[in-house]
Protein backbone atom coordinates (compact mmCIF):
# COMPACT_ATOMS: atom_id res chain seq x y z
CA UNK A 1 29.61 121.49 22.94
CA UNK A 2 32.04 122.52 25.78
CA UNK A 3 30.76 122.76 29.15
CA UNK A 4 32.70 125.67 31.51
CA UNK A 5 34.91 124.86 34.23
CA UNK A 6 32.21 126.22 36.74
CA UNK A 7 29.67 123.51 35.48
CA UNK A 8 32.52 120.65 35.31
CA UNK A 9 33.15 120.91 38.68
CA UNK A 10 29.90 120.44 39.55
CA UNK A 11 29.55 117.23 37.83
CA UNK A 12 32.85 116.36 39.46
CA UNK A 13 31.55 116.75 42.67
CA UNK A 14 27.95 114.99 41.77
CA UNK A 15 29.84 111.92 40.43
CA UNK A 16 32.23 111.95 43.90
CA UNK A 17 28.85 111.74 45.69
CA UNK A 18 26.54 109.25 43.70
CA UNK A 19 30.18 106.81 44.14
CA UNK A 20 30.19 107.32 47.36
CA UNK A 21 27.82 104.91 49.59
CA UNK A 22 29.06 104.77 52.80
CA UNK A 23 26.20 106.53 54.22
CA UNK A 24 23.51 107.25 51.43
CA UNK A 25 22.66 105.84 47.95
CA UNK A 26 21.96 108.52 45.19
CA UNK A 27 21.82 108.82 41.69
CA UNK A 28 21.87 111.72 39.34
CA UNK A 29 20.18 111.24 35.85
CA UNK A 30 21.01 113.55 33.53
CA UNK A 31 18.99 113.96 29.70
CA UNK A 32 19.51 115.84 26.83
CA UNK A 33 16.41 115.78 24.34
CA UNK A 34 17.12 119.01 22.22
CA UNK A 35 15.88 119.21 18.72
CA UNK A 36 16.86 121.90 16.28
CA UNK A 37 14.77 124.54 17.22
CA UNK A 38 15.08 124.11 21.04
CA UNK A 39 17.41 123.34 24.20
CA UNK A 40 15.51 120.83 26.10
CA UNK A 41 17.59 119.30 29.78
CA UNK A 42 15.66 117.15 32.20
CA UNK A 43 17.60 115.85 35.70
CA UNK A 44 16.29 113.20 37.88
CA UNK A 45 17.73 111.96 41.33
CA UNK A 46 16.66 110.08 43.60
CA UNK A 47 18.42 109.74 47.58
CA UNK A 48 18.16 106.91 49.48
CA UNK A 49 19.29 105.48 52.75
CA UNK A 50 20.94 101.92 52.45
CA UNK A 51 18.77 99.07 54.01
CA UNK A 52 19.83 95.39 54.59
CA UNK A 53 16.20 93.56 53.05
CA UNK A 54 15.08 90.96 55.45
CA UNK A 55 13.73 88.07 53.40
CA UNK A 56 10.95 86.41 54.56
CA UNK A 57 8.98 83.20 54.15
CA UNK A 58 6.65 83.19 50.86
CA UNK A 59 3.29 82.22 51.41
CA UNK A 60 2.85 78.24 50.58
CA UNK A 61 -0.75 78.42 50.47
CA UNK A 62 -0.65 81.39 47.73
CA UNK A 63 -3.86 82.13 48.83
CA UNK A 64 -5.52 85.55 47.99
CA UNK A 65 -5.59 87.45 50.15
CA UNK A 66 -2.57 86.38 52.05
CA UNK A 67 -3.39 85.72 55.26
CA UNK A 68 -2.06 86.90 58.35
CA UNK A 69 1.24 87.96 58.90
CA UNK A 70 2.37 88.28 55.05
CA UNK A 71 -0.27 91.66 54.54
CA UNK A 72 1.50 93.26 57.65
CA UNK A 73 4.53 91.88 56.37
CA UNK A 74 4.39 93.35 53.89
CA UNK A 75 3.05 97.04 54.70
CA UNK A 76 6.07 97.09 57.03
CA UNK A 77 8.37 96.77 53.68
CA UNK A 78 6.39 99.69 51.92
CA UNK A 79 7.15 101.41 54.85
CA UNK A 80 10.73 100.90 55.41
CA UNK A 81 11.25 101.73 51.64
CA UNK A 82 8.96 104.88 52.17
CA UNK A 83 11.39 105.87 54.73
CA UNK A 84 14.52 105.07 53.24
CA UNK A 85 13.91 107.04 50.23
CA UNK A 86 15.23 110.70 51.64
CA UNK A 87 14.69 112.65 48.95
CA UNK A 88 13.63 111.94 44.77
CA UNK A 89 14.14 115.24 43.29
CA UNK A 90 13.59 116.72 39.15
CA UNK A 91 15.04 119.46 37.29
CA UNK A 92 13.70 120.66 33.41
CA UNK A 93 14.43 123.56 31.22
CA UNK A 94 12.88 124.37 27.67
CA UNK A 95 14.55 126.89 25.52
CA UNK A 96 13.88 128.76 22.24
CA UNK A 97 17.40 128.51 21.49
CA UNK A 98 17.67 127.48 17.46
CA UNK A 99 21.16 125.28 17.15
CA UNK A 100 21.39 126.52 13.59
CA UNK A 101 22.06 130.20 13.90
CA UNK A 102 25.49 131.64 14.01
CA UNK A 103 25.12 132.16 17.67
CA UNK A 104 22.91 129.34 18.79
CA UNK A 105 25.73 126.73 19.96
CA UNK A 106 27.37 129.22 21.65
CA UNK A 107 23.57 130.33 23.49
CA UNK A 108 23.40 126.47 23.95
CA UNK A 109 26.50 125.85 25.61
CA UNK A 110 26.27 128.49 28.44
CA UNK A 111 22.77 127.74 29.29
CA UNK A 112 23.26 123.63 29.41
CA UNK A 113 25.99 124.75 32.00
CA UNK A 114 23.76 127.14 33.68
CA UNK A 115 21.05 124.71 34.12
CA UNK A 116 23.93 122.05 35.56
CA UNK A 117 24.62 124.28 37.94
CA UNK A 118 21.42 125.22 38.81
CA UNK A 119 20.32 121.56 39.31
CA UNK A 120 23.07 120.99 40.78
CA UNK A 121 22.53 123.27 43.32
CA UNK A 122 19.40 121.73 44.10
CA UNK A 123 20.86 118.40 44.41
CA UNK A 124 23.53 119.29 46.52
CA UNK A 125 21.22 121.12 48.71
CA UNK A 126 19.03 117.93 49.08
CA UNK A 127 22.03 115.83 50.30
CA UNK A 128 22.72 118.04 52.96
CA UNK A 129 19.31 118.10 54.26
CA UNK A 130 19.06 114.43 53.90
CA UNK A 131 22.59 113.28 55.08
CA UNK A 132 22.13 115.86 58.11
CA UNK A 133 23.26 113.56 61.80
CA UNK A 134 19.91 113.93 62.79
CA UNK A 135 18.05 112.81 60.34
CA UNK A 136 20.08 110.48 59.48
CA UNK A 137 19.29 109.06 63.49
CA UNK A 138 15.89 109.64 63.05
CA UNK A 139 15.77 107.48 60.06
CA UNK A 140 18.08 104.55 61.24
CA UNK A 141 15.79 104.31 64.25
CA UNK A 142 12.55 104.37 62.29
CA UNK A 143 13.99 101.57 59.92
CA UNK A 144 15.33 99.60 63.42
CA UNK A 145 12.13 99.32 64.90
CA UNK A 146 10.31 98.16 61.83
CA UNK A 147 12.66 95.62 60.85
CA UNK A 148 12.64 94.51 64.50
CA UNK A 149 8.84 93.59 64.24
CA UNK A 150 9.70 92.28 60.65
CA UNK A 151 11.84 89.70 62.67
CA UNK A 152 8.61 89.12 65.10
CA UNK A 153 6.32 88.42 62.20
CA UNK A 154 8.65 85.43 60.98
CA UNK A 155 7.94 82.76 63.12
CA UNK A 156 4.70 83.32 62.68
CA UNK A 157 5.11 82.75 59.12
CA UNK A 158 6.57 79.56 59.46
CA UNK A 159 4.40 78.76 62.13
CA UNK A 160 1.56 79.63 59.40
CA UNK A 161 3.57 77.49 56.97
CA UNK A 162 3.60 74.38 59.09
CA UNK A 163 0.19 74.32 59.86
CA UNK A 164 -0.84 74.68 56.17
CA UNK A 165 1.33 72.03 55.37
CA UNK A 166 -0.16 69.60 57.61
CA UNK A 167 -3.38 70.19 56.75
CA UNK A 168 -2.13 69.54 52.38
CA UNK A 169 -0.87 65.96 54.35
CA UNK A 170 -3.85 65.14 55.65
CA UNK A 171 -5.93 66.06 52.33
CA UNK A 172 -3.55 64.24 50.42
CA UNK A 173 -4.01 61.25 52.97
CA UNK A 174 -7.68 61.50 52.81
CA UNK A 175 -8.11 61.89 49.06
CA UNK A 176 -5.52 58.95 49.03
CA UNK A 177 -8.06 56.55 51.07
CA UNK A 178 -10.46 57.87 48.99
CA UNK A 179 -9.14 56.64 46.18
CA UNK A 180 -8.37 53.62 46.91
CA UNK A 181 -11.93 53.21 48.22
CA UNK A 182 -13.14 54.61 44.67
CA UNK A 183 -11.22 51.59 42.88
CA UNK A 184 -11.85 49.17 44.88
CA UNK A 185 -15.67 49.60 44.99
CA UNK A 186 -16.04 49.97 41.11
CA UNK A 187 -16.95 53.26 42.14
CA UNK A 188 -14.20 54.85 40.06
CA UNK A 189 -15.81 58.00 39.32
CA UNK A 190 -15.07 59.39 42.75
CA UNK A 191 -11.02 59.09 42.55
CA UNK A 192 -9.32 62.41 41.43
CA UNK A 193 -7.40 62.65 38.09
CA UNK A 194 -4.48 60.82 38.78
CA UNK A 195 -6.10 58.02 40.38
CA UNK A 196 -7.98 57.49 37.10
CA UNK A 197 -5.04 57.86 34.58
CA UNK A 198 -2.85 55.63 36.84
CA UNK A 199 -5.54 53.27 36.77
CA UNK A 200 -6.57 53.10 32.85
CA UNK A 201 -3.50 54.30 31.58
CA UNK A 202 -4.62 56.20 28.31
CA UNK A 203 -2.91 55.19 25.08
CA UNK A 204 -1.54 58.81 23.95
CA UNK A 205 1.65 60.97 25.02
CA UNK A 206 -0.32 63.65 26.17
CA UNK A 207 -3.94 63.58 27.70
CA UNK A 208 -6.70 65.00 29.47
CA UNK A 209 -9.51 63.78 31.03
CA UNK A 210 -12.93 65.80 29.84
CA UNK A 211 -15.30 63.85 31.85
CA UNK A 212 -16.41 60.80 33.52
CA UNK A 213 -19.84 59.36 34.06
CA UNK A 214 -21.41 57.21 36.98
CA UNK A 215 -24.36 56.22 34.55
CA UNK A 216 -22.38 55.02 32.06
CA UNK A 217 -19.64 53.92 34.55
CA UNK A 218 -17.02 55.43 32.26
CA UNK A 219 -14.62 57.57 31.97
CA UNK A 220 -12.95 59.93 28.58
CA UNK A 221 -9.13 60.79 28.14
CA UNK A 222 -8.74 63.08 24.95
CA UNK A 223 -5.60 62.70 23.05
CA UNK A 224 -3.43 66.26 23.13
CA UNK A 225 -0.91 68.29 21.13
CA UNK A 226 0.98 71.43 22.02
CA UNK A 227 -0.66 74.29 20.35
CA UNK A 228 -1.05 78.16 19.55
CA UNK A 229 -4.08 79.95 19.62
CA UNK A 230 -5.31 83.28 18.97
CA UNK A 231 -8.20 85.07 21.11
CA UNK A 232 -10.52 86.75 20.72
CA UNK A 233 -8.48 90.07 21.35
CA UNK A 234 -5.59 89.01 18.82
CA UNK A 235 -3.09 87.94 21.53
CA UNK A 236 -1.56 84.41 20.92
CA UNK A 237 -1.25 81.90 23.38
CA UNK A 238 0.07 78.24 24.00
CA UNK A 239 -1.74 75.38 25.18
CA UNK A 240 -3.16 71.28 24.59
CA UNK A 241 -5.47 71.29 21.89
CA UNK A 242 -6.77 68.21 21.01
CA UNK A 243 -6.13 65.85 18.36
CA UNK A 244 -9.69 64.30 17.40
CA UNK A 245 -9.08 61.46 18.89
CA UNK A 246 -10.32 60.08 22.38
CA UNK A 247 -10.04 57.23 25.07
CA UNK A 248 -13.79 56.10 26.42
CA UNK A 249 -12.70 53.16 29.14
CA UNK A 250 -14.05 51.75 32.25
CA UNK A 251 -15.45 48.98 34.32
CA UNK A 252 -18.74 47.36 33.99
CA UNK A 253 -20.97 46.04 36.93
CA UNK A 254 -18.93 42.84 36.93
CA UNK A 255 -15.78 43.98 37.10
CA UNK A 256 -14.74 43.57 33.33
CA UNK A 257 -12.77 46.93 31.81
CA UNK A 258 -12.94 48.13 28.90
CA UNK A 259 -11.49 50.42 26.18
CA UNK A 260 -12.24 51.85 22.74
CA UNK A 261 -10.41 54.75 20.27
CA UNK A 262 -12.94 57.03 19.64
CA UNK A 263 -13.63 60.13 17.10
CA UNK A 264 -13.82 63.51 19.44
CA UNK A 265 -14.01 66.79 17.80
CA UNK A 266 -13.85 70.13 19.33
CA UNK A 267 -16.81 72.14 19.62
CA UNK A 268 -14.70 75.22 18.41
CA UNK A 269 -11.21 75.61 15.79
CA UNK A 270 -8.49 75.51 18.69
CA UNK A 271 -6.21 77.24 16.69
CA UNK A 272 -8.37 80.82 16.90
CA UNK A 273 -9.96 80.40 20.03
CA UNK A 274 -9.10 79.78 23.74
CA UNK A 275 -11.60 76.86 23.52
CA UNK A 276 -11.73 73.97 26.03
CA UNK A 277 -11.53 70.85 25.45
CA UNK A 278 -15.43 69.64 26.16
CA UNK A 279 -16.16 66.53 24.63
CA UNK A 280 -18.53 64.16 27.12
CA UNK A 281 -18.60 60.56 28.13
CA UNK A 282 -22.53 60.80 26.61
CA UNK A 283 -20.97 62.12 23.11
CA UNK A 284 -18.04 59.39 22.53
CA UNK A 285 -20.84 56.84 23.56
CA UNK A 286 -23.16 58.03 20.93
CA UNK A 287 -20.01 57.59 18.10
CA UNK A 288 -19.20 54.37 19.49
CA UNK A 289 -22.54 53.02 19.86
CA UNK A 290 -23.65 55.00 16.33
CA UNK A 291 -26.31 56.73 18.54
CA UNK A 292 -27.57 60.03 16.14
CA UNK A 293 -27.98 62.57 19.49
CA UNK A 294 -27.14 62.26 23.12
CA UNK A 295 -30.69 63.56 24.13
CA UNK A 296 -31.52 59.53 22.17
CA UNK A 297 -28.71 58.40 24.38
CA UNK A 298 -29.93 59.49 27.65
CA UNK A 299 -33.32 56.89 27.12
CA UNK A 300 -30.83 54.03 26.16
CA UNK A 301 -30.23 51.09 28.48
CA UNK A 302 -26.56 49.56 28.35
CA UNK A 303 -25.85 45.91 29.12
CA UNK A 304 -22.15 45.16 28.16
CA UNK A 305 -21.35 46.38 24.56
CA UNK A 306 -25.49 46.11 24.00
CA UNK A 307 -27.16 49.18 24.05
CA UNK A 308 -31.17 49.28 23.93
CA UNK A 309 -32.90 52.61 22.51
CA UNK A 310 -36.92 52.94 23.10
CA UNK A 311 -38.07 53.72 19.23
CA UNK A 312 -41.09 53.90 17.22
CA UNK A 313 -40.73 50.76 14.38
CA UNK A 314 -41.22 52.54 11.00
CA UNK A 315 -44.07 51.00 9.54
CA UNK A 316 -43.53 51.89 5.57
CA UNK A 317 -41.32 50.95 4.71
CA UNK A 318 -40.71 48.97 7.84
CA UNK A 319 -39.08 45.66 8.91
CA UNK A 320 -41.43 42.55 9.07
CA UNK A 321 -41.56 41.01 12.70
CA UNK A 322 -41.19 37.37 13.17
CA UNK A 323 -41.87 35.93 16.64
CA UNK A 324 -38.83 34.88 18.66
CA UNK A 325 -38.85 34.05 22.00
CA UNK A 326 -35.38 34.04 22.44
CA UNK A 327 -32.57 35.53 20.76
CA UNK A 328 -29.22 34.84 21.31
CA UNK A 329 -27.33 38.11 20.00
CA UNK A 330 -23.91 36.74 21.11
CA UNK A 331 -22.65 33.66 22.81
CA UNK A 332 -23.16 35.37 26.57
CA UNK A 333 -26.29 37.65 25.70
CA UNK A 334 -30.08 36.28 25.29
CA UNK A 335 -32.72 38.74 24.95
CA UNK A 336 -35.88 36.50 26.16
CA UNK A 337 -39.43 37.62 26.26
CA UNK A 338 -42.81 36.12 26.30
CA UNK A 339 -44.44 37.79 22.91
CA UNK A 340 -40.89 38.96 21.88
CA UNK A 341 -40.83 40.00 18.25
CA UNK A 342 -37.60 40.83 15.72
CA UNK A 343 -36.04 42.00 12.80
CA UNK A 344 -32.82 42.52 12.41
CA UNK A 345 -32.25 44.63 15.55
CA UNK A 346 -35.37 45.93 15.78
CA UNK A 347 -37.49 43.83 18.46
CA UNK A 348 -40.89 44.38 20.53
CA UNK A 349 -43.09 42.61 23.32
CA UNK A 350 -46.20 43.54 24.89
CA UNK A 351 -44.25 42.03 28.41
CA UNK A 352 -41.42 42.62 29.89
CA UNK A 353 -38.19 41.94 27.91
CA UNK A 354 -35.21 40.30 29.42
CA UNK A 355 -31.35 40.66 28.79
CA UNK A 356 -29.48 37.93 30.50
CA UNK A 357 -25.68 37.72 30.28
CA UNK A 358 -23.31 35.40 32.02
CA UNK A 359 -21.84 37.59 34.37
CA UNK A 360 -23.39 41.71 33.97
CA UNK A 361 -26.71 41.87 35.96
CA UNK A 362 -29.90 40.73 34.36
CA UNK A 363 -31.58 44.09 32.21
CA UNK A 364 -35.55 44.32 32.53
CA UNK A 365 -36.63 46.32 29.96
CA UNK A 366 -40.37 47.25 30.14
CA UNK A 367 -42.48 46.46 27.42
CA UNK A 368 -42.39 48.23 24.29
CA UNK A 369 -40.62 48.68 21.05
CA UNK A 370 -36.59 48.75 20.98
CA UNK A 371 -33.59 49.24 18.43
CA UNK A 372 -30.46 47.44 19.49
CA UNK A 373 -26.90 49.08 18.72
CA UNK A 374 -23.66 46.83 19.08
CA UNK A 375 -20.62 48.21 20.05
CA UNK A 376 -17.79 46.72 17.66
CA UNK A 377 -14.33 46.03 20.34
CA UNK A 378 -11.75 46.67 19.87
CA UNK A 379 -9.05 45.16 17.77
CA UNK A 380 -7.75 41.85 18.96
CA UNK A 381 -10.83 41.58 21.90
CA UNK A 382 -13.11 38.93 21.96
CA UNK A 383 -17.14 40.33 22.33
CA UNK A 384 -18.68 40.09 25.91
């Protein structure tokens, strides 16, 4: 489709200006979506004055809202780029012109110029009004004095910075003591997640820690993989699933720690949902211990790897008591009580019932009926 000279020129002379940038910054952007049955031309410029950016601090704390300066920081940009911008024009023209007829390229040819020149009219127009001396003033000065309190805000910034950085120092100092504190007490459930896995150094490449426990002074570390997931809307994402598999450690009364490889399902199929990973200290004790709910686990009392559950003895069929005053369940337990009773780890007393050990604190259990559950250890660990 040839384009007369008249039109040429023009986009001579657009192209001489959109290279130039010694004073402004403009671009012309010219479109051509014509179909068969119709011309269709769409031009889009935009004129802008040329600002140096002043780059300031981020924001360390990230907080949200910002805090002061980075908001008027900020507005100040939108303005400057507000101001710079002298002029974002548009040109469009829809005709019935069919390219198919004997005359329609011909039709289509003078009016594609005619609109060029047109718009470019327009555009040439808007340069001169922007690119006028005093506007041109006007603008510089308007841009001066903003960036000039841009510079102001800056130290303040840092200043900002600094002070948020000292306070992170100190917290990290505090929760440091803290820590340390935590361990050293046996009062490990008050260090932060670090501390712990530092501390009990779970056996698998990737972990998390779901919970930890004062009660049962221990803590759980589920084994992860790398994973994709779809939601509930469709969209995939990537995250740690876990495996199945979990680490319930900690340290008893008297100091001894201790470890066991647990099961630990999911609650929900990681691979559909953007499920957590829940699993408690209360459920791996229940799998370790063989405990059938955590609701039965919550009424348990736990001496070592012992764990006593208040229960009704069945009757029929039930186990036949024999009288034993003492039982020695392992070399460093005894279970001692005045009218004790047992079968197989079933036992009962109308008195108070005993646990002694050699070094966990004595257990007074009050008088009633009890099932005991041993906790196996763990491969290559002697029983407590």
């Amino acid at each position: 489709m040839k384009i007369t000279t008249r039109a040429e020129k023009m986009l001579q002379r657009i192209d001489k200006i959109t290279q130039d940038t010694s004073r402004i910054i403009s671009s012309w952007d010219y479109n051509n979506y014509s179909v068969q049955a119709e011309l269709r031309l769409s031009v889009a410029w935009v004129i802008r004055y040329p600002v140096d950016r002043i780059h300031y601090p981020r924001d360390l704390s990230k907080s949200s809202p910002a805090p002061y300066p980075w908001p008027a920081a900020n507005a100040i940009t939108g303005d400057i780029a507000d101001i710079a911008q002298l002029d974002r024009g548009s040109a469009r023209t829809d005709q019935p012109i069919n390219a198919r007829t004997k005359s329609g390229p011909q039709r289509r040819a003078e009016a594609e110029a005619e609109f060029i020149v047109q718009a470019g009219q327009q555009f040439l127009a808007a340069i001169k009004k922007a690119t006028g001396k005093r506007n041109l003033a006007r603008i510089r000065k308007q841009i001066g004095e903003l960036q000039a309190e841009q510079k102001r805000l800056i130290p303040l910034m840092r200043k900002s910075n600094s002070e948020y950085l000292k306070v992170k120092k100190r917290e990290r100092e505090e929760q440091a003591q803290r820590n340390a504190e935590a361990l050293e007490s046996g009062r490990f459930w008050d260090a932060d997640t670090n501390t712990l896995k530092n501390y009990f150094h779970p056996p698998f490449s990737k972990n998390y820690l779901a919970d930890v426990s004062e009660r049962w002074r221990a803590a759980l570390f589920l084994e992860c993989q790398s994973i994709s997931y779809q939601t509930y809307s469709g969209n995939w994402g990537h995250k740690l699933g876990g495996t199945g598999r979990g680490y319930l450690c900690g340290v008893d009364d008297n100091g001894d720690e201790w470890g066991y490889i647990c099961e630990a399902p999911q609650s929900r199929d990681d691979y559909f949902y953007d499920a957590k990973l829940d699993t408690t200290v209360a459920e791996a004790m229940a799998e370790i211990f063989g405990i059938t709910t955590t609701s039965q686990l919550e009424q348990c009392t736990r001496q070592g790897d012992l764990l006593f559950c208040p229960c009704k003895i069945p009757t029929e069929p039930g186990p036949e008591m024999t009288p034993q005053e003492k039982w020695h369940v392992r070399e460093s337990h005894e279970i001692w009580s005045p009218r004790l009773e047992r079968n197989g780890h079933y036992l009962r007393s109308s008195h108070d019932i005993v646990v002694s050990h050699t070094s966990h604190k004595t257990v007074v259990l009050p008088a009633g009926e009890y099932r005991l559950y041993i906790a196996e250890p763990p491969e290559g660990v002697e029983a407590d």
